[in-house]
Protein backbone atom coordinates (compact mmCIF):
# COMPACT_ATOMS: atom_id res chain seq x y z
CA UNK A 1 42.36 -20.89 -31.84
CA UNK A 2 39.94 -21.56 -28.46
CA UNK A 3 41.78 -18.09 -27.35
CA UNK A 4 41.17 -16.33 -30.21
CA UNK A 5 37.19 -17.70 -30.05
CA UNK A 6 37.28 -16.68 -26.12
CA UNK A 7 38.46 -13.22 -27.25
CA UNK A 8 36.01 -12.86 -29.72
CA UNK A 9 33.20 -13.79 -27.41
CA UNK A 10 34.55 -11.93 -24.17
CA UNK A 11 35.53 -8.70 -25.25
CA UNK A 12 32.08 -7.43 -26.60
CA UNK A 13 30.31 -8.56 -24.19
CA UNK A 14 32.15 -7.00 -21.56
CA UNK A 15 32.28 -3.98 -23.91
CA UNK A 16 28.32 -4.21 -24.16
CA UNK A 17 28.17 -4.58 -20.54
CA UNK A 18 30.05 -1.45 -19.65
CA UNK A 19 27.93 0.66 -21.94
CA UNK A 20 24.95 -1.10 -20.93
CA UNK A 21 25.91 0.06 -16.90
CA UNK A 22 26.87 3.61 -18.59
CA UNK A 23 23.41 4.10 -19.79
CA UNK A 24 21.79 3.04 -16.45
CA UNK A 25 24.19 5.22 -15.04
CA UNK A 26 23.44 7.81 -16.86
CA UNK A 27 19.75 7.26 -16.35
CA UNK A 28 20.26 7.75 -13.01
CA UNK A 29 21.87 10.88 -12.53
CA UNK A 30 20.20 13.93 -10.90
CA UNK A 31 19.41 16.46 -14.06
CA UNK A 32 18.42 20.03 -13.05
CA UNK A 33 17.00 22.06 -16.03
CA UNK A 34 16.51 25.77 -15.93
CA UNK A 35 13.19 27.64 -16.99
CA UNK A 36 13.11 31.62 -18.10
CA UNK A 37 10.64 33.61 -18.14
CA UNK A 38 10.18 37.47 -17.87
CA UNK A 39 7.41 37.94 -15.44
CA UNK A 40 7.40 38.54 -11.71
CA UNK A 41 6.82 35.10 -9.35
CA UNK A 42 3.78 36.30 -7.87
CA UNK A 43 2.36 36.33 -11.94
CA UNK A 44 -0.22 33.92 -12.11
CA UNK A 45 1.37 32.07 -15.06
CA UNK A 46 4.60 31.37 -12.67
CA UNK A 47 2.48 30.38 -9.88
CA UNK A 48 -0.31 28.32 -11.97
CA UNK A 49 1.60 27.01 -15.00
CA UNK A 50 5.64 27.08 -14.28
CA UNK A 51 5.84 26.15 -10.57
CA UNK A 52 3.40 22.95 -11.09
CA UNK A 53 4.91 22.38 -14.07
CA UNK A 54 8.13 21.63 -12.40
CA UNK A 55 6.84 20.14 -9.58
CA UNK A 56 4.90 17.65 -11.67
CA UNK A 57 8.17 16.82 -13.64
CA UNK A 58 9.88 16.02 -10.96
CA UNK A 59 7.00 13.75 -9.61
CA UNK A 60 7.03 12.31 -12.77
CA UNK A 61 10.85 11.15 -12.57
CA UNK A 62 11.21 10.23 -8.80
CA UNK A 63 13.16 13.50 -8.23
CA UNK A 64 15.61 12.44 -10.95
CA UNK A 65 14.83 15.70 -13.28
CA UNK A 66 14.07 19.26 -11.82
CA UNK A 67 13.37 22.40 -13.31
CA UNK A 68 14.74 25.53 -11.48
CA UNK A 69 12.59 28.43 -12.63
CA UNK A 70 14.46 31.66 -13.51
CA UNK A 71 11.84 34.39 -13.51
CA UNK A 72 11.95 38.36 -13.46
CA UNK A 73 13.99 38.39 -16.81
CA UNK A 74 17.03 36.65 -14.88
CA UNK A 75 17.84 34.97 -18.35
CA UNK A 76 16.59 37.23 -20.61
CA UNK A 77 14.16 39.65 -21.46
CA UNK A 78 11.19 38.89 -23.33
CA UNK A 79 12.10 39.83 -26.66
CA UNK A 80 15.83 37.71 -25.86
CA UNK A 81 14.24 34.31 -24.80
CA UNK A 82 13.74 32.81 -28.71
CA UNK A 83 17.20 33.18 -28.39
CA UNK A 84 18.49 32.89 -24.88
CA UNK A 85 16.82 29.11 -25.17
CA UNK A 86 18.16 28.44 -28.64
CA UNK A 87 21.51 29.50 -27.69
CA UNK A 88 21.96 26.94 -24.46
CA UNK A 89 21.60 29.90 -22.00
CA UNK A 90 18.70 28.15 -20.56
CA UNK A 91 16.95 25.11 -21.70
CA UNK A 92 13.26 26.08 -21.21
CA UNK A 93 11.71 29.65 -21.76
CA UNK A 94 8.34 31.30 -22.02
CA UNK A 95 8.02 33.28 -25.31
CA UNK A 96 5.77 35.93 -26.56
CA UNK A 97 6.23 35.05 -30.22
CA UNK A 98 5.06 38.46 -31.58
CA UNK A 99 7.81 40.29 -29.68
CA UNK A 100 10.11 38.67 -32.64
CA UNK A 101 8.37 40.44 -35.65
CA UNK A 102 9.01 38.86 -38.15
CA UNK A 103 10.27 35.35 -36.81
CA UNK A 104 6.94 33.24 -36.27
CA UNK A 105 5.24 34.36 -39.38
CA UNK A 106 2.90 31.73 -39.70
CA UNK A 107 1.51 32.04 -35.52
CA UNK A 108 1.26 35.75 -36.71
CA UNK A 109 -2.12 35.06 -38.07
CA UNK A 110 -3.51 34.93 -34.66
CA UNK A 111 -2.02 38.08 -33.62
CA UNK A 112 -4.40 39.43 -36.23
CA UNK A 113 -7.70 41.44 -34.62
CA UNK A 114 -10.73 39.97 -33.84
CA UNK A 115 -9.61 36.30 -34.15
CA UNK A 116 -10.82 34.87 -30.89
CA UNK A 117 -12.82 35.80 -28.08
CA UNK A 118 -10.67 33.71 -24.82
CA UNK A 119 -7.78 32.50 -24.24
CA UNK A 120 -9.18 28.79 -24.01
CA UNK A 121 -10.61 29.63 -27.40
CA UNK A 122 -7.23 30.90 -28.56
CA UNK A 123 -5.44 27.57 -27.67
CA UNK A 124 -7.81 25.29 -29.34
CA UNK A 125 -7.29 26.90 -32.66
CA UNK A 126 -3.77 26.95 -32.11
CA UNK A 127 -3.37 22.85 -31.27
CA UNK A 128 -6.22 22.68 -34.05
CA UNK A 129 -3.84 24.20 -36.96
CA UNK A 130 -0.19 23.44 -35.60
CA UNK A 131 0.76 20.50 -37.40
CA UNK A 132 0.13 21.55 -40.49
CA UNK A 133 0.59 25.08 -40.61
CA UNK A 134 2.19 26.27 -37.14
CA UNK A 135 5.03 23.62 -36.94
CA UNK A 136 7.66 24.74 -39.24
CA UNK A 137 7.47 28.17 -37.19
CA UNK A 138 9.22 26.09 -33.89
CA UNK A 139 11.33 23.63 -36.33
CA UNK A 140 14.30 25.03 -34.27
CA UNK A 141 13.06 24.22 -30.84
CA UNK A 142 11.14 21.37 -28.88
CA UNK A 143 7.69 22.72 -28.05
CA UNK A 144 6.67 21.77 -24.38
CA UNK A 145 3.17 23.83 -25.02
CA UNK A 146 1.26 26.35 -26.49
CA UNK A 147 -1.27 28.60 -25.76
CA UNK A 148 -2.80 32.14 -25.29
CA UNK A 149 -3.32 35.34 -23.07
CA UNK A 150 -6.61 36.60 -23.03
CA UNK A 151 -8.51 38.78 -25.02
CA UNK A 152 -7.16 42.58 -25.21
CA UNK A 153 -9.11 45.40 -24.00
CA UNK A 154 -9.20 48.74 -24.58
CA UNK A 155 -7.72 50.86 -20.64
CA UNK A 156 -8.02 54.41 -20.69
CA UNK A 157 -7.12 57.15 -18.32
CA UNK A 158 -8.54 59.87 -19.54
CA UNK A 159 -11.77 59.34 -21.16
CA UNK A 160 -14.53 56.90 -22.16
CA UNK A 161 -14.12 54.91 -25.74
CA UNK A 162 -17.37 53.88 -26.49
CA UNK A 163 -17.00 54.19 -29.88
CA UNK A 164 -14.87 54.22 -32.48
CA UNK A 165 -14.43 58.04 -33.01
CA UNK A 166 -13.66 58.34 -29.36
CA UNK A 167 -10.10 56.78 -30.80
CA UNK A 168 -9.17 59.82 -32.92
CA UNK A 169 -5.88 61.02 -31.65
CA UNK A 170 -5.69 59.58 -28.20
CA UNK A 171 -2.22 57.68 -27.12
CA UNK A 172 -2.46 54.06 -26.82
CA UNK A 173 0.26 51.89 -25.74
CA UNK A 174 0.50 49.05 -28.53
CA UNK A 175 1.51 45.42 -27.46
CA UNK A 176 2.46 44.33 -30.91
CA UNK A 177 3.62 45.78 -34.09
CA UNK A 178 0.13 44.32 -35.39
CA UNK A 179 -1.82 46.36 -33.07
CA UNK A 180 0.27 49.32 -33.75
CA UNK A 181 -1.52 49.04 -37.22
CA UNK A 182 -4.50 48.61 -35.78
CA UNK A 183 -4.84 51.76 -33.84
CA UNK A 184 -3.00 53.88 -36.69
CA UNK A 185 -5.90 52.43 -38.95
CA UNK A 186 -8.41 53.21 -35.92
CA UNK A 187 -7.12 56.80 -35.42
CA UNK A 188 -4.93 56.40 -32.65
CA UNK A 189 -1.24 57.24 -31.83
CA UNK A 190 0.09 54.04 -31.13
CA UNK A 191 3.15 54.50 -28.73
CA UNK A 192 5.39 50.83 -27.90
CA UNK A 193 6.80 50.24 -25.02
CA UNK A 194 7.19 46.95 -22.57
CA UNK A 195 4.35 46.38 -20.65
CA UNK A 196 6.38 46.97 -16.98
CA UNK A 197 6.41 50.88 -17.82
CA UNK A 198 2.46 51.19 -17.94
CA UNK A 199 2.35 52.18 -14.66
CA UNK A 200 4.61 54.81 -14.84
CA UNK A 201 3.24 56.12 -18.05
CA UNK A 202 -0.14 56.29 -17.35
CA UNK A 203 1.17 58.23 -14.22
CA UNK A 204 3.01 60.69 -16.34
CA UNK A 205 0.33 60.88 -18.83
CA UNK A 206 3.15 59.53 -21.23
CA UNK A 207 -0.24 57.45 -23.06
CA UNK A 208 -3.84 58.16 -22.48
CA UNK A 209 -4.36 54.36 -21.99
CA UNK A 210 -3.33 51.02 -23.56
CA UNK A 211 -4.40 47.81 -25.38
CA UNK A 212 -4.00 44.77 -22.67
CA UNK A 213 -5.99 42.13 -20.89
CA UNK A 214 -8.04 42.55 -18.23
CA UNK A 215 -5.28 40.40 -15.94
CA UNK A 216 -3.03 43.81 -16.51
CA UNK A 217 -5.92 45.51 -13.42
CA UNK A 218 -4.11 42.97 -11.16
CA UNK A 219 -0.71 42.35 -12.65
CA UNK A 220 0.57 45.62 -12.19
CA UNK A 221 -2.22 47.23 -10.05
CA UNK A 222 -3.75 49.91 -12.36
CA UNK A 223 -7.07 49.91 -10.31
CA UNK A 224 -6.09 53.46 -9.20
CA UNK A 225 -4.78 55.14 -12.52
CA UNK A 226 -7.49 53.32 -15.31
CA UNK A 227 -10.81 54.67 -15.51
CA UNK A 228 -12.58 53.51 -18.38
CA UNK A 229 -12.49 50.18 -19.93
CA UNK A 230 -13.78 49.18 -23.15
CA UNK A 231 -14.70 45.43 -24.17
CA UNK A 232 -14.23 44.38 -27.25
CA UNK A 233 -11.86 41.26 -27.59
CA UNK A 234 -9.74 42.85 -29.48
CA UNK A 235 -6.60 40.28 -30.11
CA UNK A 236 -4.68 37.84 -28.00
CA UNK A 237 -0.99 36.94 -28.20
CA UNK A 238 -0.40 33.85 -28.58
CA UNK A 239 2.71 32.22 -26.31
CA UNK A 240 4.53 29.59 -26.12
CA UNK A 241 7.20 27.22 -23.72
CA UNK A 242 9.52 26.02 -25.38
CA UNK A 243 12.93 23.79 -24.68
CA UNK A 244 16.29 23.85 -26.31
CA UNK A 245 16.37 21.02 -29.05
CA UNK A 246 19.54 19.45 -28.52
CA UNK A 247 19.19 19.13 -24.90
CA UNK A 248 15.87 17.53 -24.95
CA UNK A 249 17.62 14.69 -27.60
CA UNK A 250 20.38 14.51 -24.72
CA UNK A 251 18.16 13.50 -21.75
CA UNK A 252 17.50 9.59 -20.96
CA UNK A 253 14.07 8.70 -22.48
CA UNK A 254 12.27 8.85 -19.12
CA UNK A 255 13.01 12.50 -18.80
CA UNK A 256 11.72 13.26 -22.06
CA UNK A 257 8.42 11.17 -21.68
CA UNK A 258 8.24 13.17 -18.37
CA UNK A 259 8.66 16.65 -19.93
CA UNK A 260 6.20 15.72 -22.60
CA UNK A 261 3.38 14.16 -20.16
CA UNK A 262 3.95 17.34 -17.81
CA UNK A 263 3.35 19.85 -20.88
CA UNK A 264 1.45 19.16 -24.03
CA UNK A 265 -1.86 20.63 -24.73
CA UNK A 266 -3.91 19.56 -21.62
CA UNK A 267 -0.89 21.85 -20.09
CA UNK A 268 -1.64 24.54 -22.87
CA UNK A 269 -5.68 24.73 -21.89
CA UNK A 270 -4.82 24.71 -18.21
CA UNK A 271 -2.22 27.62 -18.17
CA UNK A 272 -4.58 29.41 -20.92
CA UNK A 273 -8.15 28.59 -18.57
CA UNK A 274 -5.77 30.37 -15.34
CA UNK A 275 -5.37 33.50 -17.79
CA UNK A 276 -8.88 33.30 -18.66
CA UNK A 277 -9.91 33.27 -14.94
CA UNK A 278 -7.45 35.95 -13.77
CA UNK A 279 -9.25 38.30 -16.71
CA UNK A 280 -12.47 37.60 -14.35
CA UNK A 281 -11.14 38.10 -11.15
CA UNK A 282 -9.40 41.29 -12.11
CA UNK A 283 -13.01 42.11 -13.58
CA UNK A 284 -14.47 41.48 -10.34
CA UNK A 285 -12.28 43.72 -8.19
CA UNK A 286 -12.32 46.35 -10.63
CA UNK A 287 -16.34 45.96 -9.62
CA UNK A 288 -15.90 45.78 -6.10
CA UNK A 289 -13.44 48.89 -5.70
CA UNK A 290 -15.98 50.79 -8.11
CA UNK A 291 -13.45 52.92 -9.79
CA UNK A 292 -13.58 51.73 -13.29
CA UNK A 293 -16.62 52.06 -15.63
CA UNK A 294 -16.03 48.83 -18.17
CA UNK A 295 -18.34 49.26 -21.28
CA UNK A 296 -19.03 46.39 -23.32
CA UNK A 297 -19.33 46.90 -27.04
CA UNK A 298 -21.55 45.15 -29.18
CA UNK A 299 -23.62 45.31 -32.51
CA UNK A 300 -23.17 47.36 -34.90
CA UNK A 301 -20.77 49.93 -33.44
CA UNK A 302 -18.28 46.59 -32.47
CA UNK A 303 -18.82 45.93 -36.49
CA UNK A 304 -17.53 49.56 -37.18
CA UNK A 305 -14.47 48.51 -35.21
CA UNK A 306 -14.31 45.17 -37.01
CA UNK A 307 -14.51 47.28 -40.70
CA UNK A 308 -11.40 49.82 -39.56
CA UNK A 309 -9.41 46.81 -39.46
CA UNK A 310 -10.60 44.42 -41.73
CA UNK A 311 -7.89 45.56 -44.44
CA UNK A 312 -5.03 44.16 -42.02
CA UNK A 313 -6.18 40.37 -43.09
CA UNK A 314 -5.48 41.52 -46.66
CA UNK A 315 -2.16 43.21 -45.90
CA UNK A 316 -1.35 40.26 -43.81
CA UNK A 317 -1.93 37.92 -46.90
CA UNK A 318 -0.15 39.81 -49.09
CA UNK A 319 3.48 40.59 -46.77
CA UNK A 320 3.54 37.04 -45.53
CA UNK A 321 2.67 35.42 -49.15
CA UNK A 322 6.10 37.10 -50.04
CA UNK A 323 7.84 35.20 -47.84
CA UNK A 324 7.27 32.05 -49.58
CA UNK A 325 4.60 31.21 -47.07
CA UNK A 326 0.69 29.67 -47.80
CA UNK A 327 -0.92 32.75 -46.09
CA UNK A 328 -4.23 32.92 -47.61
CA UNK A 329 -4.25 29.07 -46.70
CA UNK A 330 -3.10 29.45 -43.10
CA UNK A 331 -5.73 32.58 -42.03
CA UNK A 332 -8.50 30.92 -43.90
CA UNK A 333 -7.46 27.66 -41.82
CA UNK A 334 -7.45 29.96 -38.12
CA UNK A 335 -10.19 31.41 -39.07
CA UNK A 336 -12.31 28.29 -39.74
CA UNK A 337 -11.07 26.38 -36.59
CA UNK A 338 -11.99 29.98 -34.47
CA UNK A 339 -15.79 29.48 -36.00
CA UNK A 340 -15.70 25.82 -34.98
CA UNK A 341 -14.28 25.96 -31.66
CA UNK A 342 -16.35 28.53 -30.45
């Protein structure tokens, strides 16, 4: 009988014990995590958002966690990642959410024109609305942050747009399916293409110009081949970093609080205020090398933009109502946290 009680006592103990020095073991492994994105390491979102990212997750854990970065497309082109980091082919990925039509309907009310005027601006609304309207969009993924390019502009080659007329028939390369409605509505021929072969188009006179940040000036040195630029803060595209669910619920608790702490939205304003200052220091170079007039629209001939595309808010409504989502609710909602967070 005192055996049996000694076994009884003994063996789950020990057996506690052993997973008890399992989990500390486990804590204590080395865990290296890879990152995708699509854009070149001398981007400023690699060198002011990703790289300190990492490096701040790593503080974070006493070099227990790492995150190897992966840029250039190395795991994925931008319209794979949704996928690439849902499938396990990396674990965290920068996404362009409108490059999956149809996929993050709800975030697709920002992609709508004349929402917000900065990227800063763009990210408050975003954190403003995302639990209640924006969440079920990333229900498949764990969201490290979110946040914003800034504000499109309208590049051309060939000729000044300072108003909306000067539109009618030109060739614009479109960034979203969104803002291929937009120009069609505005008279233009919108033409899609990724954003690497701008250079090469505008070379070839493939499109008369295209609708892109300022940042584009610098990202892919255009200072040579764009004239004219047009203000007008036309749209933004919203982004995102996201992680592969099941292998953030795998990592010891201290990795997660790490990832979380590292990202979040003070991580979402910072990576959206470095897009918002490259927009101004490509501005300012354009202004030193003095060969690109930029004309800012205002007043009423920025409202006769505004008008063209008013109707997209409507169509909006309507296609995404169909899909069983609150629309009307969800743009009123962005709309109403833009006006406040101005």
């Amino acid at each position: 009988m005192r055996k049996l009680f000694l076994f009884l006592v003994v063996v789950p103990f020990l057996t506690g014990s052993l997973a008890s020095m399992d989990n500390q073991n486990a804590g204590a492994q080395s865990i290296e995590l890879k990152m995708a994105h699509f854009m070149s390491p001398m981007h400023v979102q690699h060198r002011k958002s990703f790289e300190p990212f990492a490096k701040k997750v790593e503080e974070l854990t006493g070099g227990k966690v790492t995150v190897k970065l992966f840029p250039g497309g190395a795991l994925g082109g931008p319209t794979q990642l949704p996928d690439t980091v849902k499938s396990g082919i990396t674990d965290i990925a920068f996404i362009i959410p409108s490059y999956s039509t149809g996929r993050f309907l709800r975030l697709s009310a920002l992609d709508l024109p004349f929402v917000v005027n900065s990227a800063v601006h763009a990210t408050k609304v975003i954190y403003d609305v995302y639990d209640k309207y924006f969440a079920e969009d990333f229900k498949d993924y764990k969201v490290l942050w979110l946040y914003s390019c800034g504000p499109g502009q309208i590049h051309s080659a060939t000729k000044p747009v300072q108003k909306l007329e000067d539109l009618q028939g030109t060739k614009m390369r479109s960034p979203s399916a969104y803002m291929s409605k937009a120009f069609t509505l505005m008279g233009s021929n919108p033409v899609s293409m990724p954003i690497s072969e701008l250079t090469v188009s505008l070379q070839k006179g493939v499109i008369d110009g295209m609708l892109t940040p300022f940042s584009a000036l610098a990202d892919f040195r255009l200072f040579d081949l764009v004239k004219y630029i047009t203000e007008v803060d036309f749209y933004v595209s919203p982004m995102a970093v996201v992680m592969n669910k099941e292998k953030f619920n795998s990592l010891p608790e201290s990795a997660r609080k790490a990832l979380e702490e590292a990202g979040g939205k003070q991580w979402g304003l910072h990576a959206a205020k470095a897009y918002d200052e490259h927009d101004q220091d490509s501005v300012q170079e354009a202004n030193k090398q003095g060969k690109i007039k930029i004309v800012k629209i205002t007043g009423p001939e920025l409202q006769k933009f505004k008008d063209r595309v008013k109707p997209m808010d409507a169509e909006w409504v309507k296609e995404t109502s169909q899909k069983g989502v609150p629309a009307k609710e969800i743009l009123e909602a962005v709309r109403g946290s833009a006006e406040r967070n101005k």
